[in-house]
C-alpha atoms as a PDB file:
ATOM      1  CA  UNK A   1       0.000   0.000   0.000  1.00  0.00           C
ATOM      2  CA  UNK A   2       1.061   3.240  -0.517  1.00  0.00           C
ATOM      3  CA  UNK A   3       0.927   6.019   1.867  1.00  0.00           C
ATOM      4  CA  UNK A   4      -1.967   8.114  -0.206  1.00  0.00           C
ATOM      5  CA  UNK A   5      -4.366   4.750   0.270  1.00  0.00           C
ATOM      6  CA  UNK A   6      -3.222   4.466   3.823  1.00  0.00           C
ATOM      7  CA  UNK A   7      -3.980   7.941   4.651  1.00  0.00           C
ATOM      8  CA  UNK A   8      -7.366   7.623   3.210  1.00  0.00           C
ATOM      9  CA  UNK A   9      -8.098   5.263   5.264  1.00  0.00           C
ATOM     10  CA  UNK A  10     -10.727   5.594   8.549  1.00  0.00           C
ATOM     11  CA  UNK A  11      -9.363   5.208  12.016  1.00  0.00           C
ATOM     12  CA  UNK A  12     -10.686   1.922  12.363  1.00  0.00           C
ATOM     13  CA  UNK A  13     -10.282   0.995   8.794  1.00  0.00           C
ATOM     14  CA  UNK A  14      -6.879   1.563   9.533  1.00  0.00           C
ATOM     15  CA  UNK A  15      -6.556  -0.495  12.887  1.00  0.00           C
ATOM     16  CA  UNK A  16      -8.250  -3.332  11.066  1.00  0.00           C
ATOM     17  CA  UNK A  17      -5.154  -3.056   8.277  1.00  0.00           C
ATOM     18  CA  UNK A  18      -2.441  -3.299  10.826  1.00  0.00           C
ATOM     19  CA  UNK A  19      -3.937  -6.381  12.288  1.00  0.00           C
ATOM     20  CA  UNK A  20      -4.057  -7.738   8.470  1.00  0.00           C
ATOM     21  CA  UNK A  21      -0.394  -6.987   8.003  1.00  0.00           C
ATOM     22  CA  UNK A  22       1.123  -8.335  11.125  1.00  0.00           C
ATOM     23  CA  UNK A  23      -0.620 -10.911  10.502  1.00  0.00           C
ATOM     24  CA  UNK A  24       0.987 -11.065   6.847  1.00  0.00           C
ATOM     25  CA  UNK A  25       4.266 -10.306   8.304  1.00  0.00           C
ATOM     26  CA  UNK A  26       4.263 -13.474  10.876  1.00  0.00           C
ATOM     27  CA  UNK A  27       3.139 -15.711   7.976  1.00  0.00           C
ATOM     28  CA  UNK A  28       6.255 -14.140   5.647  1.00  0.00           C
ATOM     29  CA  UNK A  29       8.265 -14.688   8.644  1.00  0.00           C
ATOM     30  CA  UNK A  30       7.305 -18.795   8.704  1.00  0.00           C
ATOM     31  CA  UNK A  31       7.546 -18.892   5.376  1.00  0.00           C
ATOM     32  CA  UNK A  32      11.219 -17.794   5.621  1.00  0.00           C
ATOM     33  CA  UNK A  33      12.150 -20.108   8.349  1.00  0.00           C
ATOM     34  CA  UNK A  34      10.932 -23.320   6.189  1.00  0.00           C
ATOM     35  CA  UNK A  35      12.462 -22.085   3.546  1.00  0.00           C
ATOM     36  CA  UNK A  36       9.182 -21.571   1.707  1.00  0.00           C
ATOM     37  CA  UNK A  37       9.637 -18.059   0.908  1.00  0.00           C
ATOM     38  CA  UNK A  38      10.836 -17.297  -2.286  1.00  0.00           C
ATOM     39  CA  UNK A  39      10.864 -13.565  -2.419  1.00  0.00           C
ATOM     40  CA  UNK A  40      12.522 -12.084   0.386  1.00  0.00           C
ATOM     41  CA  UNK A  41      11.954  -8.241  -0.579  1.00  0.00           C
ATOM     42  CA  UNK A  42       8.153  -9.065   0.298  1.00  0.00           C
ATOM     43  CA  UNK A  43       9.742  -9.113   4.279  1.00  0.00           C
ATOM     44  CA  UNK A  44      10.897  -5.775   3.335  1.00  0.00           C
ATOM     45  CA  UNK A  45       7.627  -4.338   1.822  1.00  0.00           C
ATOM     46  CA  UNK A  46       5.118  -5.834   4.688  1.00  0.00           C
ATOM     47  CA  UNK A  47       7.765  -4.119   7.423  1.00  0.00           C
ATOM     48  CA  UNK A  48       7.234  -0.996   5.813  1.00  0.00           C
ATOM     49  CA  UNK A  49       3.549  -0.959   5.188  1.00  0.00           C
ATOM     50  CA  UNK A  50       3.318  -1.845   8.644  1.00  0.00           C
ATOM     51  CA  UNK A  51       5.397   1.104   9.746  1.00  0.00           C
ATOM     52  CA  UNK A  52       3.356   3.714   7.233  1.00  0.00           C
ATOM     53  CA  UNK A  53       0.408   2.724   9.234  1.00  0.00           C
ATOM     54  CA  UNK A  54       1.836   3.482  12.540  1.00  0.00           C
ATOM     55  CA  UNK A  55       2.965   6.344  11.419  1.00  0.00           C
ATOM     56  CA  UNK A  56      -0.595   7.822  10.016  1.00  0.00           C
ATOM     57  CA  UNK A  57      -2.269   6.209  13.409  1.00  0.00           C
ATOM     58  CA  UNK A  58       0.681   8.401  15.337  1.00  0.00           C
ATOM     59  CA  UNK A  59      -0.119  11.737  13.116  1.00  0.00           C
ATOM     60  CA  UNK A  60      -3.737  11.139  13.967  1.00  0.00           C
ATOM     61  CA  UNK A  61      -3.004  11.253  17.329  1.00  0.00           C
ATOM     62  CA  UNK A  62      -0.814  14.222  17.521  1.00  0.00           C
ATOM     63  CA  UNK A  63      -3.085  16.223  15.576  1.00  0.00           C
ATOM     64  CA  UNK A  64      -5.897  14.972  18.305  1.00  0.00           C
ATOM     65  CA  UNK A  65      -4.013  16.243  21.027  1.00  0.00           C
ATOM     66  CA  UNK A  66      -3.020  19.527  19.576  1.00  0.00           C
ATOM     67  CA  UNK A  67      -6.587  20.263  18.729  1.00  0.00           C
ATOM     68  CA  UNK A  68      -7.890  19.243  22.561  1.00  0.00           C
ATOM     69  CA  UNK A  69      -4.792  21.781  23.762  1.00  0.00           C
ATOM     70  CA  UNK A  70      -5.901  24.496  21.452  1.00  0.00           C
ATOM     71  CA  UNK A  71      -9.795  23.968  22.911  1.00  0.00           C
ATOM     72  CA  UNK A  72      -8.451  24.196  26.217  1.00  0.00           C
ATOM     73  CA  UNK A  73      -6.441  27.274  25.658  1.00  0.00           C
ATOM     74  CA  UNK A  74      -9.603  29.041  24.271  1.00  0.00           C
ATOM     75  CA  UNK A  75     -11.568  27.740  27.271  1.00  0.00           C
ATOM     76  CA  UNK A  76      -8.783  29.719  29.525  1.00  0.00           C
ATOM     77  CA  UNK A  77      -9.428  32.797  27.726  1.00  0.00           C
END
């Protein structure tokens, strides 16, 4: 997946993706130990999708918390 696809992604759309791909990952993993796997770049690819999704679940959260800061400021005021 790319990181346009990912981004378009719901919150929970996205959570349900990251369960899919670790799952993918541990199966690539097995594959490797048996010597089943026959292209190891797809080790490489699943690591990475898996770490664009953190990343847009982590952004999402930032951008959470700035906006709860920001409504508390204005509350101050």
């Amino acid at each position: 997946m790319d990181i346009d696809s990912i981004r378009g992604l719901s919150d929970d759309e996205l959570y349900d993706e990251l369960e899919d791909q670790k799952e993918a990952y541990f199966k690539l993993r097995f594959q490797r130990a048996f010597g089943q796997l026959e292209d190891l770049n797809s080790l490489r690819i699943s690591k990475r999708t898996i770490a664009r999704i953190k990343t847009v679940i982590r952004e999402r959260e930032i951008a959470a918390q700035q906006v709860e800061v920001q409504a508390e400021a204005n509350d101050a005021e």
